[in-house]
C-alpha atoms as a PDB file:
ATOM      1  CA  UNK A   1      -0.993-105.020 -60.621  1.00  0.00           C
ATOM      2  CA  UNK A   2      -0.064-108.443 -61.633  1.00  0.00           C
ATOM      3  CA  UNK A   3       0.023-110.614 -58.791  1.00  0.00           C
ATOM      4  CA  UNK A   4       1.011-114.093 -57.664  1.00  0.00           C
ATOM      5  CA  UNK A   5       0.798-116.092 -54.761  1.00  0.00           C
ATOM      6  CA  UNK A   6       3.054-119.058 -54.072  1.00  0.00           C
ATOM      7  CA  UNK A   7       0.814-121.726 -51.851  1.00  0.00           C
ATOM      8  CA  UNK A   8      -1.814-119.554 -52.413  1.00  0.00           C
ATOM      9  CA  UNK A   9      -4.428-122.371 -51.678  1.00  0.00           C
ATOM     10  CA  UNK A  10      -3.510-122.234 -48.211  1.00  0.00           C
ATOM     11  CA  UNK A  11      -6.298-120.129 -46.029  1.00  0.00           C
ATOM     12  CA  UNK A  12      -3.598-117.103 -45.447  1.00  0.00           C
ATOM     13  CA  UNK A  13      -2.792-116.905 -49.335  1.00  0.00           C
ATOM     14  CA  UNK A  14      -6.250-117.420 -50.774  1.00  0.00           C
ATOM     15  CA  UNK A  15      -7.587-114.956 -48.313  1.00  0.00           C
ATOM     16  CA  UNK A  16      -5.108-112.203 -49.578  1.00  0.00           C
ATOM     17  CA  UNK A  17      -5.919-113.821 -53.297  1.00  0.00           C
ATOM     18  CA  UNK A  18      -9.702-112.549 -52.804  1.00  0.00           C
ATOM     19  CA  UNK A  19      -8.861-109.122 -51.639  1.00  0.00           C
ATOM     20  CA  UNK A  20      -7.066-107.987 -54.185  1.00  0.00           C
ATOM     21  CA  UNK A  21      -8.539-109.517 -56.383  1.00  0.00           C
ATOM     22  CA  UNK A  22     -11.726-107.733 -55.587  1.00  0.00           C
ATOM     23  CA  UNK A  23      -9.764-104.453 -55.336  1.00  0.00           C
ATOM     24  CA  UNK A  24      -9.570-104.926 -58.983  1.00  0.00           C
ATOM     25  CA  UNK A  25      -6.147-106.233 -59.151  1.00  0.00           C
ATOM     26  CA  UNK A  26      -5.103-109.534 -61.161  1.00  0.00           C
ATOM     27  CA  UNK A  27      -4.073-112.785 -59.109  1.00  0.00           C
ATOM     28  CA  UNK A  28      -2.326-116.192 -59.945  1.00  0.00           C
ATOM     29  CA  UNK A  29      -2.491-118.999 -56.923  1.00  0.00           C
ATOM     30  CA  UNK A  30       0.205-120.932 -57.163  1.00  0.00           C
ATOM     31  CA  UNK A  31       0.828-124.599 -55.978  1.00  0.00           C
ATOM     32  CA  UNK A  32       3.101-127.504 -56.132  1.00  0.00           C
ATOM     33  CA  UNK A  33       0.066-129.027 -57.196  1.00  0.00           C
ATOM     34  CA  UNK A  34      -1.476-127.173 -60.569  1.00  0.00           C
ATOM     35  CA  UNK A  35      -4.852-128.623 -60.097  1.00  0.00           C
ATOM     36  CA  UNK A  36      -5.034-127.975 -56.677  1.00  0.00           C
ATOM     37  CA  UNK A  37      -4.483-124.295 -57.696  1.00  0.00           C
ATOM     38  CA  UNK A  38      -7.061-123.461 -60.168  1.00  0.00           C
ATOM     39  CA  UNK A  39      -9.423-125.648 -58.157  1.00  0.00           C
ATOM     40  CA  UNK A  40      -8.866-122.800 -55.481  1.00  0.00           C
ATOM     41  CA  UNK A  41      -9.159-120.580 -57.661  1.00  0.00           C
ATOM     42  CA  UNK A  42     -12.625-121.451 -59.165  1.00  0.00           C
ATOM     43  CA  UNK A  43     -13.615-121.193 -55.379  1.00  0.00           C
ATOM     44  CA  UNK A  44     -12.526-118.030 -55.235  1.00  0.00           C
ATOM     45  CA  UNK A  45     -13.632-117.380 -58.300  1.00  0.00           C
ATOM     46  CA  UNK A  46     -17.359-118.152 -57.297  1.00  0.00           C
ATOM     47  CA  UNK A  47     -16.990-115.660 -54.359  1.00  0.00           C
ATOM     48  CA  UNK A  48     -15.948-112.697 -56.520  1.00  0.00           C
ATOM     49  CA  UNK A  49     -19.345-113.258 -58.325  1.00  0.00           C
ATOM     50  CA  UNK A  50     -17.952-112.555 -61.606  1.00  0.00           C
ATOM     51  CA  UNK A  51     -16.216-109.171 -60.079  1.00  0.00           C
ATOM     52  CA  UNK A  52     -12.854-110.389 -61.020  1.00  0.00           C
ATOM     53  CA  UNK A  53     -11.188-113.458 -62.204  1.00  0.00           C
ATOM     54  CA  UNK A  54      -8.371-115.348 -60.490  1.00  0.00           C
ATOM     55  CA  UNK A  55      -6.192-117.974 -62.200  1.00  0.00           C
ATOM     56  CA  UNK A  56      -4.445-120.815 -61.062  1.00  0.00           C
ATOM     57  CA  UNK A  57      -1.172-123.142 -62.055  1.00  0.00           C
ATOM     58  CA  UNK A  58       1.444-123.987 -60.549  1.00  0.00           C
ATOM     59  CA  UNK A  59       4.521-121.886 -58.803  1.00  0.00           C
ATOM     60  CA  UNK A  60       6.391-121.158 -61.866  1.00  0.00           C
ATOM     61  CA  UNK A  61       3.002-119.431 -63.168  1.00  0.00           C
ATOM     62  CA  UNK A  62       2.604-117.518 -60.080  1.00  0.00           C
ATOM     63  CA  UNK A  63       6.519-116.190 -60.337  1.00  0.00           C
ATOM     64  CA  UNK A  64       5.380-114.807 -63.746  1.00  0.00           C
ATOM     65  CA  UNK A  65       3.871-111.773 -61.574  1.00  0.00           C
ATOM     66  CA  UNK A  66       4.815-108.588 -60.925  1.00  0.00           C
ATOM     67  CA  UNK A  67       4.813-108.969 -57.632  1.00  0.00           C
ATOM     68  CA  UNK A  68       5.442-112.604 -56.084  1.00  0.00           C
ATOM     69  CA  UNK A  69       3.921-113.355 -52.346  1.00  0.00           C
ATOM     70  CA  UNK A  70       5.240-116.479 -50.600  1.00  0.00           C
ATOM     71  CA  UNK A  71       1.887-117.675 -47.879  1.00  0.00           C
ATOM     72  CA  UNK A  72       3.631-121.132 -47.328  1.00  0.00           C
ATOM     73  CA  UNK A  73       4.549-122.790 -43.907  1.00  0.00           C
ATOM     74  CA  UNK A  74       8.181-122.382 -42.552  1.00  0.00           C
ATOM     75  CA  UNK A  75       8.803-125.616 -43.426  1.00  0.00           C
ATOM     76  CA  UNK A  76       8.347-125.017 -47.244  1.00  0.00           C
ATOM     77  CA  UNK A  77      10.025-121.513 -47.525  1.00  0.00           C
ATOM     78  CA  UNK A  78      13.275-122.112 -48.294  1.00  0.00           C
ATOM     79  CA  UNK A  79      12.453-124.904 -51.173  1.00  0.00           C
ATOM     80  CA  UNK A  80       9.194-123.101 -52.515  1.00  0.00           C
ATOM     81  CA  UNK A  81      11.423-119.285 -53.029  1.00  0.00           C
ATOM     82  CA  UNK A  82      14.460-121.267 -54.415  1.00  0.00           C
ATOM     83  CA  UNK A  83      12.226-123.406 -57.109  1.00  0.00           C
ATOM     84  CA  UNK A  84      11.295-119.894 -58.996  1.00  0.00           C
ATOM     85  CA  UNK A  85      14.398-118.183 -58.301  1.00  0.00           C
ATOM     86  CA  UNK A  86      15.539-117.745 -61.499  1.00  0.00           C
ATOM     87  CA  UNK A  87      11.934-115.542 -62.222  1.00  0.00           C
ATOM     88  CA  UNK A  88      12.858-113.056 -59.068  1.00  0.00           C
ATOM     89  CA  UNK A  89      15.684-110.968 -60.315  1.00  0.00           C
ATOM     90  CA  UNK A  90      14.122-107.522 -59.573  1.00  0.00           C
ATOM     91  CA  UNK A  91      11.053-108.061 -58.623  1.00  0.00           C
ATOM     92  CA  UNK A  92       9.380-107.309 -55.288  1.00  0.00           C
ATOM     93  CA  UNK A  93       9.125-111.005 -53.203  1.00  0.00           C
ATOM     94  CA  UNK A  94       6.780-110.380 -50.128  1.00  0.00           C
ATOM     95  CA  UNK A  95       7.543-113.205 -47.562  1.00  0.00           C
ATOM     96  CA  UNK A  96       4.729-113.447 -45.072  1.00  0.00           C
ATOM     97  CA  UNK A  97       6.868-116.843 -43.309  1.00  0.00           C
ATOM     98  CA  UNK A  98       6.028-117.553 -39.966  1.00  0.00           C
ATOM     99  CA  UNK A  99       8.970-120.039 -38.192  1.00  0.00           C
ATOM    100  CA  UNK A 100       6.198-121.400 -36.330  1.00  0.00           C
ATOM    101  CA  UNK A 101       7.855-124.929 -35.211  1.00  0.00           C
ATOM    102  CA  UNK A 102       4.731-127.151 -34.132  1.00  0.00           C
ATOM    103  CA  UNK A 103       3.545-128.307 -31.825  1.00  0.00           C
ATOM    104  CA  UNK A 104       4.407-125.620 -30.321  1.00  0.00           C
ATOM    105  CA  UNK A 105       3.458-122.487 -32.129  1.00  0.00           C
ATOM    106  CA  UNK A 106       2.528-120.698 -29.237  1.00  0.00           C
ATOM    107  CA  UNK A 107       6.396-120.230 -28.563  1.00  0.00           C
ATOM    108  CA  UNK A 108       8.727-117.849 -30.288  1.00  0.00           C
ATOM    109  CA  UNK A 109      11.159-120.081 -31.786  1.00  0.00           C
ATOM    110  CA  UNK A 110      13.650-118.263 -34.586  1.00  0.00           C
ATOM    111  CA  UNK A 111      15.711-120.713 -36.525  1.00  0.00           C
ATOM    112  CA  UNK A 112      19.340-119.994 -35.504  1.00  0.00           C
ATOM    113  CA  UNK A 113      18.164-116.737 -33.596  1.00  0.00           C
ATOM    114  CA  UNK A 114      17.403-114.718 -36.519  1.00  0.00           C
ATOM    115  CA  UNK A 115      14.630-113.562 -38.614  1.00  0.00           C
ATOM    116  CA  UNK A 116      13.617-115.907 -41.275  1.00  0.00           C
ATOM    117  CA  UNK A 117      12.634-113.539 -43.610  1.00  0.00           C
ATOM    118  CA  UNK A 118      16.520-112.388 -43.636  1.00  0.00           C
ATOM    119  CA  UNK A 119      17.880-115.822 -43.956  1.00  0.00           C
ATOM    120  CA  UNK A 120      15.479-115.635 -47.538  1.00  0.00           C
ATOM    121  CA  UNK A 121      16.906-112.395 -48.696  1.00  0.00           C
ATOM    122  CA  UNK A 122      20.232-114.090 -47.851  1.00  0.00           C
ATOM    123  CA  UNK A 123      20.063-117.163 -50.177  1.00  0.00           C
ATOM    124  CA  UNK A 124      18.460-115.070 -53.000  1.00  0.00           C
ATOM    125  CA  UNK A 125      21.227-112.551 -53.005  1.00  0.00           C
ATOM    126  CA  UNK A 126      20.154-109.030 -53.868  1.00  0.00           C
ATOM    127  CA  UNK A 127      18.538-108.760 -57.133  1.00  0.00           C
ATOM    128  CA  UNK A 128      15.752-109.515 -55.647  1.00  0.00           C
ATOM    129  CA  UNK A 129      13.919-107.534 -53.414  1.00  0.00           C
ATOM    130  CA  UNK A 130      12.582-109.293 -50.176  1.00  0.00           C
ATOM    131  CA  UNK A 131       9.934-107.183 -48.293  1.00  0.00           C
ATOM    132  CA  UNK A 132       8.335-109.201 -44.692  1.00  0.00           C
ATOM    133  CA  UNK A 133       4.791-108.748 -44.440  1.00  0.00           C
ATOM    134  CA  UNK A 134       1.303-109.865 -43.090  1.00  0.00           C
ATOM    135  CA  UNK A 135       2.834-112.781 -40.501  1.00  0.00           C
ATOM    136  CA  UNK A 136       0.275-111.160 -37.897  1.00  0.00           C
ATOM    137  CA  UNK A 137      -3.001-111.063 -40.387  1.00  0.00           C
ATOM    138  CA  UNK A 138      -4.865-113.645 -39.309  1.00  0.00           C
ATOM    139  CA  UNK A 139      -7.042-115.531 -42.120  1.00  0.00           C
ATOM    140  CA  UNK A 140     -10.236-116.199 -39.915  1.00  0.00           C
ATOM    141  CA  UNK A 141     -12.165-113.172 -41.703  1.00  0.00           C
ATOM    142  CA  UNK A 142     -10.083-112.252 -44.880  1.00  0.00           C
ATOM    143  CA  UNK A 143     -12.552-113.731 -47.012  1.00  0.00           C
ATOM    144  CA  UNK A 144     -15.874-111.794 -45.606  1.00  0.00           C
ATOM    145  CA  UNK A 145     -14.968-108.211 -47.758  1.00  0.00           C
ATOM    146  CA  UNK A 146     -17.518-106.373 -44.864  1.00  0.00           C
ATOM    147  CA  UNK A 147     -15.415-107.724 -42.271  1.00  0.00           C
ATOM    148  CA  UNK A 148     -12.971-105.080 -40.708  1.00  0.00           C
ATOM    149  CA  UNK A 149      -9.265-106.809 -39.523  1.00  0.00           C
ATOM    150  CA  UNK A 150      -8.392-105.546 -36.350  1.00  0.00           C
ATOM    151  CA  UNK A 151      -5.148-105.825 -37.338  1.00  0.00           C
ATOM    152  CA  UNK A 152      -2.033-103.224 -38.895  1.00  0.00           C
ATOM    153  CA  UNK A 153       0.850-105.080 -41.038  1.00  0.00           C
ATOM    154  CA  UNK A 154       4.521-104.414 -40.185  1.00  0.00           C
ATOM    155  CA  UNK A 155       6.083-103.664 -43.206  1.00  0.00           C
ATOM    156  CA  UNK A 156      10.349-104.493 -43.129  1.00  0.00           C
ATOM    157  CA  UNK A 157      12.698-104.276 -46.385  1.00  0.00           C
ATOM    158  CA  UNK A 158      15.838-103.032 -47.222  1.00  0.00           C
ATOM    159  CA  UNK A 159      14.213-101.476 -50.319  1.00  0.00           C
ATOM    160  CA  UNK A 160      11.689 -97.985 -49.500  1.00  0.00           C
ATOM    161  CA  UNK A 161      10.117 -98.025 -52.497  1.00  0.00           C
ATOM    162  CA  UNK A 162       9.080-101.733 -53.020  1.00  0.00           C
ATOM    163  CA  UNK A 163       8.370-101.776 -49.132  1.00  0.00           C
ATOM    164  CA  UNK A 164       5.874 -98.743 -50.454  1.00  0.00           C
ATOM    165  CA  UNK A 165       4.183-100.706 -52.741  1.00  0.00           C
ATOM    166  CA  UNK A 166       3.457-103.438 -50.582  1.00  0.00           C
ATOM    167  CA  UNK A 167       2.377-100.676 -48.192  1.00  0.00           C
ATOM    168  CA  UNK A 168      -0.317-100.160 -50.516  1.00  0.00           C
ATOM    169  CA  UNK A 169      -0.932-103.875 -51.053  1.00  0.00           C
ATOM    170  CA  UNK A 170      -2.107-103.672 -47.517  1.00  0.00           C
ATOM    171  CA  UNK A 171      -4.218-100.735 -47.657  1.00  0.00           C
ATOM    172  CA  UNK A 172      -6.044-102.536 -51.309  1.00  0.00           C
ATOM    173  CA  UNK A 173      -6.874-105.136 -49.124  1.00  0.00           C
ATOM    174  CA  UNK A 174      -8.251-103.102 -46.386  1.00  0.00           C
ATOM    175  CA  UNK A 175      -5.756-103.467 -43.673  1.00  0.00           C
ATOM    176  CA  UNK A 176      -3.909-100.604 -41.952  1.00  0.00           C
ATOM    177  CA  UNK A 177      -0.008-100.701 -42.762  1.00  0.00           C
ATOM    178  CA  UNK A 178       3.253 -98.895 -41.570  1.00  0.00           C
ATOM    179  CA  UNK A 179       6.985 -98.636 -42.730  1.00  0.00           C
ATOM    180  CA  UNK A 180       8.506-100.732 -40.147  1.00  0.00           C
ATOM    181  CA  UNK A 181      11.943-100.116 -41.248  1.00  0.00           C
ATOM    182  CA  UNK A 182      14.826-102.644 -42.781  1.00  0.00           C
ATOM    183  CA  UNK A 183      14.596-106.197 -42.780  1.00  0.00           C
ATOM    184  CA  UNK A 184      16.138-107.055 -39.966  1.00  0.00           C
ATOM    185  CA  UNK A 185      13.399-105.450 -38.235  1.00  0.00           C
ATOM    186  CA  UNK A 186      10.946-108.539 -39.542  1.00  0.00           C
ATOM    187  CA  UNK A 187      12.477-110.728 -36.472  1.00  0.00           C
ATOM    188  CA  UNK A 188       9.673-108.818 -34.019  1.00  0.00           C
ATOM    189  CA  UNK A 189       6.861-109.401 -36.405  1.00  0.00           C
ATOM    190  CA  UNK A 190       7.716-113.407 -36.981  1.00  0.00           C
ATOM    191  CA  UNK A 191       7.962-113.288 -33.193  1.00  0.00           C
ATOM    192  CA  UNK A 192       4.736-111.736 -32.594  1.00  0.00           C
ATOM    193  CA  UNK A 193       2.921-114.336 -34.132  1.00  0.00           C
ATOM    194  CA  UNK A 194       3.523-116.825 -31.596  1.00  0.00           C
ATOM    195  CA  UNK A 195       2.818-114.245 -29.021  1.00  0.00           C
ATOM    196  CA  UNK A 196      -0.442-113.725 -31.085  1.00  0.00           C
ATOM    197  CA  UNK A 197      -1.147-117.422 -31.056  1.00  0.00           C
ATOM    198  CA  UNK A 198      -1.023-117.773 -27.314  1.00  0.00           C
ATOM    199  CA  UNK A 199      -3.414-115.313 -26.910  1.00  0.00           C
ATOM    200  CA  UNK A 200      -6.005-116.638 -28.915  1.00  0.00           C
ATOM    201  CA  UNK A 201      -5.836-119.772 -26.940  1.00  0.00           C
ATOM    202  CA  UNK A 202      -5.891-117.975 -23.526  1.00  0.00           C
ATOM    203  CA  UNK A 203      -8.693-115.677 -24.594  1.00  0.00           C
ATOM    204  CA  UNK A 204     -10.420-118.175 -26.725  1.00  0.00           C
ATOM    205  CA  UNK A 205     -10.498-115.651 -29.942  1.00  0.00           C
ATOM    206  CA  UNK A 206      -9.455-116.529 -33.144  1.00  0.00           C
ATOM    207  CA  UNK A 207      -8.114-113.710 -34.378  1.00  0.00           C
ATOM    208  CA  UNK A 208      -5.784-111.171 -32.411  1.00  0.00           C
ATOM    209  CA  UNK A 209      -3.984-108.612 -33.729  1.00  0.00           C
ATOM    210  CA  UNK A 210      -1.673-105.473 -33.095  1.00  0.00           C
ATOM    211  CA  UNK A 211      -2.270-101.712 -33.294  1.00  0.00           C
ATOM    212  CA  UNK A 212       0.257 -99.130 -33.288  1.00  0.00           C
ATOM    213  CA  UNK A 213      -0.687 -96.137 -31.727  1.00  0.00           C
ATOM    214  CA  UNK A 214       0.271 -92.533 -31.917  1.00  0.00           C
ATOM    215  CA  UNK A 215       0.440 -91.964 -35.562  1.00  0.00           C
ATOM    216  CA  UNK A 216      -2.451 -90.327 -37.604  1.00  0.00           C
ATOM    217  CA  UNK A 217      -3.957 -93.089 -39.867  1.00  0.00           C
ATOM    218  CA  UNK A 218      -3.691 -92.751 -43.552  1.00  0.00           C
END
């Protein structure tokens, strides 16, 4: 599958980059900055040990994909989606925003009480196909391929079957994921993250994560 990832030289995006990549899949970083990108990219590049190749540009290269992952901070979601807009018409948009306000990200904070993930799908109407993902992932170990991620991805979208393949998205990059139902639903997992964060600094981890019990594994 063709995919690209918008601030994909952040740790969150080029630790999903290197995944799939090495699951054999092709990946475009993109970043305001071009260079920045395929400098990130030769990194990445360098761990894959020739396995795969990723590419770089900028976001308008990255919206060229298939399927189009957004890794920015909540700050930069609304400006970074509506800059490639016009290359999302029926494609699948995975928005793993966090509205983490700072400095306190250890506090669940939803702009204007809602999910921010719907406020997206919102602006860029329905032809395109918003699915919320991978806001609890945390990046500490996504680029260490032995390294097991104690932690399943809440899947939310309106659409089944592009929620489906982002379900296996997940499961190429060795995480456990679940149908988590419509959209809406998204406003528990951008929550969790702050809930997530809090625990790290209690427990002094750096990488919590949630489990949902009671269903047989895939």
């Amino acid at each position: 599958m063709n995919i690209g990832i918008l601030g994909g030289t952040g740790k969150e995006g080029s630790g999903l980059a290197y995944r799939w990549a090495l699951a054999g899949h092709n990946v475009t970083i993109g970043s305001r900055d071009a260079a920045r990108a395929a400098a990130s990219a030769a990194e990445l590049n360098q761990l894959l040990n020739g396995k795969a190749t990723v590419r770089g540009g900028d976001n308008g290269a990255a919206a060229d994909a298939d399927v189009i992952v957004l890794t920015v901070p909540f700050a930069a979601q609304l400006a970074s989606a509506e800059s490639v807009a016009t290359k999302l018409a029926g494609k699948i948009f995975v928005d793993v925003t966090v509205p983490l306000a700072p400095p306190k990200v250890d506090r669940v904070q939803l702009p204007n009480g809602e999910s921010a993930v719907v406020a997206l799908q919102r602006k860029l109407g329905p032809q395109v196909k918003v699915v919320s993902a991978f806001q609890n992932v945390s990046a500490t170990h996504l680029k260490e391929p032995g390294h097991t991620v104690d932690c399943d991805v809440l899947v939310c979208g309106d659409d089944a079957a592009a929620r489906e393949v982002v379900v296996g998205l997940a499961h190429d990059a060795g995480l456990n994921a679940w149908h988590a139902g419509v959209l809406a639903n998204s406003i528990a997992a951008e929550a969790l993250t702050s809930v997530l964060i809090a625990i790290n600094k209690r427990y002094k981890v750096a990488g919590s994560g949630i489990r949902i019990t009671g269903v047989p594994a895939k």
